[in-house]
N, C-alpha and C. Protein backbone atom coordinates (compact mmCIF):
# COMPACT_ATOMS: atom_id res chain seq x y z
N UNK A 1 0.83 -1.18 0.00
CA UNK A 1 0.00 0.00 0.00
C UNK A 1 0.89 1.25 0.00
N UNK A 2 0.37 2.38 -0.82
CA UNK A 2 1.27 3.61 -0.93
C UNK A 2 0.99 4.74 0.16
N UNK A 3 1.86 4.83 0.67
CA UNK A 3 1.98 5.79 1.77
C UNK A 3 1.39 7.42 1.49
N UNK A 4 1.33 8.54 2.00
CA UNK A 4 0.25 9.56 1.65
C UNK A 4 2.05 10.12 0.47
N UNK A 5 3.11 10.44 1.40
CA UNK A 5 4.02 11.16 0.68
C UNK A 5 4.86 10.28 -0.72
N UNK A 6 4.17 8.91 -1.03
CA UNK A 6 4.77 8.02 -2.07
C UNK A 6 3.81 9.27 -3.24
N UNK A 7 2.32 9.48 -2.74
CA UNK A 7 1.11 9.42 -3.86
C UNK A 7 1.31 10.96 -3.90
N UNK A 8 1.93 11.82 -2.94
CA UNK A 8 2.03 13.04 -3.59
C UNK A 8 3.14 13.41 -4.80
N UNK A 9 3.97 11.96 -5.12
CA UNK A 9 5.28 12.37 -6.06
C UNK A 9 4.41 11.55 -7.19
N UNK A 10 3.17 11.30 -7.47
CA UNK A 10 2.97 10.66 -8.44
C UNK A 10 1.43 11.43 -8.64
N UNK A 11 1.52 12.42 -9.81
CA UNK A 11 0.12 13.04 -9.71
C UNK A 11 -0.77 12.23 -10.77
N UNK A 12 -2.26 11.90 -10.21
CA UNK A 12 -3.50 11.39 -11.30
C UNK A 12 -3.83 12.14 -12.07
N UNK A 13 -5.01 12.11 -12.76
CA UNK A 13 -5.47 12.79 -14.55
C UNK A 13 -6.16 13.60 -13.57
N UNK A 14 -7.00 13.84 -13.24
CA UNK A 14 -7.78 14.78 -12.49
C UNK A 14 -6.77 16.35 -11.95
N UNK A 15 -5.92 15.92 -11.40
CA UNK A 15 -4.58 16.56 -10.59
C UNK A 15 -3.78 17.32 -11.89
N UNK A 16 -3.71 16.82 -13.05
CA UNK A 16 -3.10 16.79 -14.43
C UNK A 16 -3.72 17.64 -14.96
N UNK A 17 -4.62 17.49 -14.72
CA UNK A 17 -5.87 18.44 -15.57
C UNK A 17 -5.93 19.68 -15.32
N UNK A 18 -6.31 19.73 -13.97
CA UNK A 18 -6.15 20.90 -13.02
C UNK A 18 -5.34 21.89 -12.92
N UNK A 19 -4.00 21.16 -12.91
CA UNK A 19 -2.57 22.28 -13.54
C UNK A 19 -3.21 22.53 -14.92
N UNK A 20 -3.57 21.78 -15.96
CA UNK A 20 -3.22 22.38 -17.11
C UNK A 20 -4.40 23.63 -17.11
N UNK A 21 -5.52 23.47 -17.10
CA UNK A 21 -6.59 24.49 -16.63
C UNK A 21 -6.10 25.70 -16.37
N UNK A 22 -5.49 25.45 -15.23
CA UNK A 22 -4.99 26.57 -14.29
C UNK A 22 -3.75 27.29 -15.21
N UNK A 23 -3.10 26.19 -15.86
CA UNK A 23 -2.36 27.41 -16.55
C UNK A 23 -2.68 27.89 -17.66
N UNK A 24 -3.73 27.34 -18.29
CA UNK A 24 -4.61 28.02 -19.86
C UNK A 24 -5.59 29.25 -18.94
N UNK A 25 -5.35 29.97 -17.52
CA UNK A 25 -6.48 30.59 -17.28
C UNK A 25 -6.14 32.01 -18.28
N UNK A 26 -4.75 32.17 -18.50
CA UNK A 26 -4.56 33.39 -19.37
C UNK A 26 -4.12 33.28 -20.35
N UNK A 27 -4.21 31.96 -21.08
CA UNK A 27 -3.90 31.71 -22.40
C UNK A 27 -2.24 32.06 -22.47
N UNK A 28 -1.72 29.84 -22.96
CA UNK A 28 -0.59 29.41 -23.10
C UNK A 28 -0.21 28.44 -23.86
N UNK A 29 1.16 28.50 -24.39
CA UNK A 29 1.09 27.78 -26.02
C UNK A 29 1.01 26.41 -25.20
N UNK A 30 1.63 25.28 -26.05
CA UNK A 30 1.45 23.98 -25.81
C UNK A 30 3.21 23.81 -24.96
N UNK A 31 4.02 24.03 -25.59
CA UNK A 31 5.80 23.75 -25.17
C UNK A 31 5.17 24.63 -23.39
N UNK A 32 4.93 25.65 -23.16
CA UNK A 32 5.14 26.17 -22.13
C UNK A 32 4.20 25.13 -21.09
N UNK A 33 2.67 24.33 -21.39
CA UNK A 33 2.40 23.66 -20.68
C UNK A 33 3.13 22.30 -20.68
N UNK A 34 3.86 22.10 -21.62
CA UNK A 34 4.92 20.65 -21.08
C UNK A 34 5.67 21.58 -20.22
N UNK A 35 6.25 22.47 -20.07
CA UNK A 35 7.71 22.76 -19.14
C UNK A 35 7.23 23.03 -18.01
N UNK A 36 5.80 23.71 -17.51
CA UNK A 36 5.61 24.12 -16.49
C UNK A 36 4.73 22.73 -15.68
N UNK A 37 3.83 22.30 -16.28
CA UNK A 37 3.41 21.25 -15.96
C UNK A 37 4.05 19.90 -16.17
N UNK A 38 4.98 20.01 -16.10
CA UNK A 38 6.13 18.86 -16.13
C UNK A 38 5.31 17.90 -17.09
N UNK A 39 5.26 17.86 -18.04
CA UNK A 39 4.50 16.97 -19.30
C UNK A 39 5.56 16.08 -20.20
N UNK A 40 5.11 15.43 -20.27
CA UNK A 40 5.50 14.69 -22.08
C UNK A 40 4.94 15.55 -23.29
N UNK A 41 5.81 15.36 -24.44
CA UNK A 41 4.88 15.50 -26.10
C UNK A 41 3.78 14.89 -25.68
N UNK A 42 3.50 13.41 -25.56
CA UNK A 42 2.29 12.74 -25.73
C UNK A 42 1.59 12.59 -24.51
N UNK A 43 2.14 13.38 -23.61
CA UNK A 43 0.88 13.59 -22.53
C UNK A 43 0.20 14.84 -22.60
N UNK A 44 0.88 15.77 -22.99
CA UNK A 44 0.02 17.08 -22.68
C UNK A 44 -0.59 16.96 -24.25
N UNK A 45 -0.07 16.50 -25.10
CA UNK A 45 -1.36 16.23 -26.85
C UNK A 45 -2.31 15.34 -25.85
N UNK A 46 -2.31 14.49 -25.38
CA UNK A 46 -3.40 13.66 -24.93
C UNK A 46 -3.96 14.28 -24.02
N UNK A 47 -3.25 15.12 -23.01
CA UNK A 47 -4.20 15.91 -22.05
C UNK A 47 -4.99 16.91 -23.09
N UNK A 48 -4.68 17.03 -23.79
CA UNK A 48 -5.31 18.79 -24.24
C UNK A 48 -6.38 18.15 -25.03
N UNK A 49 -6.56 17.18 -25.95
CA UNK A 49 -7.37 16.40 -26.78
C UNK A 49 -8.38 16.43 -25.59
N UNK A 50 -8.09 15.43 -24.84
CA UNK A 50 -9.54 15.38 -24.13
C UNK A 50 -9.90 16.71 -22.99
N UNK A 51 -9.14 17.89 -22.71
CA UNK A 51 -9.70 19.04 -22.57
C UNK A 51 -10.58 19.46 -23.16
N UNK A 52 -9.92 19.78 -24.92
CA UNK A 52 -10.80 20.43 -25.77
C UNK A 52 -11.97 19.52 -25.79
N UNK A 53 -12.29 18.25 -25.77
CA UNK A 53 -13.13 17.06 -26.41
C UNK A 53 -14.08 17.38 -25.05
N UNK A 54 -13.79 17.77 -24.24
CA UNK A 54 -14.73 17.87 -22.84
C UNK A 54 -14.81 19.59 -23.08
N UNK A 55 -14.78 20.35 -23.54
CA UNK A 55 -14.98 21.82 -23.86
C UNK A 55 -14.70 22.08 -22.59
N UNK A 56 -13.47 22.00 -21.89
CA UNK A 56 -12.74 22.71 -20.91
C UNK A 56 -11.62 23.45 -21.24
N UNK A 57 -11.32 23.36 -22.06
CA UNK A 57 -10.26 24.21 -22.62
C UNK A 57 -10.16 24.45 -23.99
N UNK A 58 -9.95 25.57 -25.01
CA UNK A 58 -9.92 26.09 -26.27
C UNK A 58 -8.84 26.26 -27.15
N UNK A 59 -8.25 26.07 -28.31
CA UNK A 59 -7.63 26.39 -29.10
C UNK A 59 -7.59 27.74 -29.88
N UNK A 60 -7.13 28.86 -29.56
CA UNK A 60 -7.12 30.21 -30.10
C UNK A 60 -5.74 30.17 -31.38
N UNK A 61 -6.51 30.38 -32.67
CA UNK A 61 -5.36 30.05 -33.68
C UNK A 61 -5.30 31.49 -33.86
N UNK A 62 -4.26 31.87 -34.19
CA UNK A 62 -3.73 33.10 -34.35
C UNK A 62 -2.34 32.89 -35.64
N UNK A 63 -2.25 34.42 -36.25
CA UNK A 63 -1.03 34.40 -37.00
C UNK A 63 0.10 33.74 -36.13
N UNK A 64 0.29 34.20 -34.82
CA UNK A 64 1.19 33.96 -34.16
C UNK A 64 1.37 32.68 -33.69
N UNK A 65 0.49 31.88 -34.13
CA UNK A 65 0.64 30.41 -33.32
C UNK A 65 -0.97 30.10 -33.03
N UNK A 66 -0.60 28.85 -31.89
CA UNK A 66 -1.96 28.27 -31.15
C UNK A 66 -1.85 28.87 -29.43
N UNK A 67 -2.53 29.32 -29.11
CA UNK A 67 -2.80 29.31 -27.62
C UNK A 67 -4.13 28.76 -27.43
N UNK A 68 -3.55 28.09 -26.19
CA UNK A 68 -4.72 27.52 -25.23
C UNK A 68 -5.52 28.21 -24.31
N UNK A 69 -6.89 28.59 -24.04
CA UNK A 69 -7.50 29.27 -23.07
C UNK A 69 -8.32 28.20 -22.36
N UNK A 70 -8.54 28.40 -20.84
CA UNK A 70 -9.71 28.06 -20.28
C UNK A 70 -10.79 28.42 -20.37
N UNK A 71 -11.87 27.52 -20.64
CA UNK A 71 -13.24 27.73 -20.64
C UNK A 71 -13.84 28.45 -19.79
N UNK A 72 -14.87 28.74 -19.88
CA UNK A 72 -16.11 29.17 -18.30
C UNK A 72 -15.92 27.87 -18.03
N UNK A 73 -16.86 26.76 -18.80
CA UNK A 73 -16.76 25.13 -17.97
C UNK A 73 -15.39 24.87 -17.42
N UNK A 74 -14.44 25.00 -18.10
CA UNK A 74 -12.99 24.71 -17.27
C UNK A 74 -12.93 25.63 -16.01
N UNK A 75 -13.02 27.03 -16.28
CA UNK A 75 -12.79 27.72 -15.04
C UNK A 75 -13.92 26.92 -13.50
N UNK A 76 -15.16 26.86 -14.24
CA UNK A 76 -15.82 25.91 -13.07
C UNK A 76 -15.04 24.80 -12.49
N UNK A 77 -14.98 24.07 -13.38
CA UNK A 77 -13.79 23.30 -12.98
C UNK A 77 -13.39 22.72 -11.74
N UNK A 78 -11.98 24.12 -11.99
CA UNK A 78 -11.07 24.80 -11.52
C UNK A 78 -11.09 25.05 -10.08
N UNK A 79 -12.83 25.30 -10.33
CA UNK A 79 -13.70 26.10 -9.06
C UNK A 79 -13.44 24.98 -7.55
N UNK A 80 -14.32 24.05 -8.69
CA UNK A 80 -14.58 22.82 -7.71
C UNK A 80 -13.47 21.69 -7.40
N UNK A 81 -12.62 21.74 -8.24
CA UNK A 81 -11.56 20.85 -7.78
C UNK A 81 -10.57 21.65 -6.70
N UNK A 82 -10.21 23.26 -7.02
CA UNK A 82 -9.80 23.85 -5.37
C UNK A 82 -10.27 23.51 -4.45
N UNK A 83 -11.71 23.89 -4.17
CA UNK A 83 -12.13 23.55 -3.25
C UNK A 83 -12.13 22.27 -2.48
N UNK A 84 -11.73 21.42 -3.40
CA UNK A 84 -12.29 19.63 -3.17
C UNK A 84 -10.66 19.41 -2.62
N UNK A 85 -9.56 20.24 -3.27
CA UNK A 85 -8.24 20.23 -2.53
C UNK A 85 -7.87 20.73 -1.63
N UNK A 86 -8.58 21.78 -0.99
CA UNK A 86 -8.63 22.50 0.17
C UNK A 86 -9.17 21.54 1.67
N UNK A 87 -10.44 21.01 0.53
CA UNK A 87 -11.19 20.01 2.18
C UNK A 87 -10.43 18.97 2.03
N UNK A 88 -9.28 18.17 1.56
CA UNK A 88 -8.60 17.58 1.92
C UNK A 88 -7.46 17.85 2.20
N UNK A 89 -7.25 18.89 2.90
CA UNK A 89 -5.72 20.04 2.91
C UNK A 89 -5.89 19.94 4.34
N UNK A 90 -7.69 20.38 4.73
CA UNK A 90 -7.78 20.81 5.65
C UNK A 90 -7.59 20.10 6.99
N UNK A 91 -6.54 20.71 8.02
CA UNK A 91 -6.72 20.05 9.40
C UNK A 91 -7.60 19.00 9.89
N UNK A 92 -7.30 17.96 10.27
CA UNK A 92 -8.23 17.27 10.80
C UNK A 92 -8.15 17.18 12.40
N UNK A 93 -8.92 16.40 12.94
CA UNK A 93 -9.43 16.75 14.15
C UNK A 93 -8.63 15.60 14.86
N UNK A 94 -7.70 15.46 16.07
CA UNK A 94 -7.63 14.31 16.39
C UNK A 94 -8.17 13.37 16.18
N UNK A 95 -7.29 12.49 16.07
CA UNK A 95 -8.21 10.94 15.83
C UNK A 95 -8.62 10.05 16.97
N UNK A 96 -9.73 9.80 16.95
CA UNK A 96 -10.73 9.21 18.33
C UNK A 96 -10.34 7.81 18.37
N UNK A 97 -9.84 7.18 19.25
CA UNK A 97 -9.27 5.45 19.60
C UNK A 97 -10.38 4.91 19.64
N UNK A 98 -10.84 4.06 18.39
CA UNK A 98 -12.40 3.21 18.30
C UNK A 98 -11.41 1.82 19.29
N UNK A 99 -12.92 1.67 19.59
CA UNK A 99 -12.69 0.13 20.48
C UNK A 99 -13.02 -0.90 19.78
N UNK A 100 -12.83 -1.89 19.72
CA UNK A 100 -13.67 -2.90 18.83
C UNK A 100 -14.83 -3.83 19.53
N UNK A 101 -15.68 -4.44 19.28
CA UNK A 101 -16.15 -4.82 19.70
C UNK A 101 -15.82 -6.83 19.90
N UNK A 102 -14.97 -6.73 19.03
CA UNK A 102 -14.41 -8.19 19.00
C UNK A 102 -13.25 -8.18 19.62
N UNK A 103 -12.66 -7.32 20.13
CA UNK A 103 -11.46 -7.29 20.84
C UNK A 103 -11.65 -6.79 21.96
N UNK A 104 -11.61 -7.80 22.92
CA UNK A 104 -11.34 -7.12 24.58
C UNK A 104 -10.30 -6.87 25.13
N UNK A 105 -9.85 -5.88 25.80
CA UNK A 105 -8.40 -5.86 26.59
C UNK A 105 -8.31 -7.20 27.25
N UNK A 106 -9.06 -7.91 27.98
CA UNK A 106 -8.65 -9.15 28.53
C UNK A 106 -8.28 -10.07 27.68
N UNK A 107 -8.13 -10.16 26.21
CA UNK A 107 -8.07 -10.90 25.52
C UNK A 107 -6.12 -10.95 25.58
N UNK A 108 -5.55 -9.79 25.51
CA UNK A 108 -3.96 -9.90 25.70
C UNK A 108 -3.50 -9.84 26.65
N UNK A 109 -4.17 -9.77 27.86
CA UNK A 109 -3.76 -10.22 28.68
C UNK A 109 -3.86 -11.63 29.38
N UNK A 110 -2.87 -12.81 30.14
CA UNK A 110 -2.87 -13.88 30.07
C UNK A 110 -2.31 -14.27 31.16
């Protein structure tokens, strides 16, 4: 089983996403989201495919190139996955010593 600090050096698609979002919020080519979002060629083409394919993120063609923007739907997003990283950020409360009900202290002792 992976420990909490194994799973923070290994980020999921959701987590993936989220950076890339976050950095199309002011419109950014494709090379700058591999370097900043630590990407592959064929991860951030595959991330951005199914961005655009989920209309979370846009293709702005210009003389100058392609930039990427975030959506309104992406910025929602954005919205709700902070938040959803925050309530698991957040402090928790000591943890309460459950008893079991199949285990008695007299049981280790002998």
């Amino acid at each position: 089983m992976m420990t909490t600090s194994e799973r923070k050096n290994n980020r999921g698609k959701i987590q993936i996403m989220g950076d890339v979002l976050a950095l199309g919020t002011s419109g950014i080519r494709k090379t700058h989201i591999m370097y900043k979002a630590n990407l592959s060629y064929e991860q951030v083409h595959l991330y951005l495919g199914e961005l655009i394919e989920k209309r979370l993120i846009e293709q702005d063609v210009s003389p100058d190139g392609v930039v990427y923007r975030t959506t309104e739907k992406g910025r929602e997003f954005l919205l709700h996955y902070t938040r959803v990283v925050e309530l698991l950020e957040e402090k928790q409360e000591p943890e309460v010593e459950l008893s079991s009900p199949y285990i008695s202290s007299r049981s280790w002792v002998r």
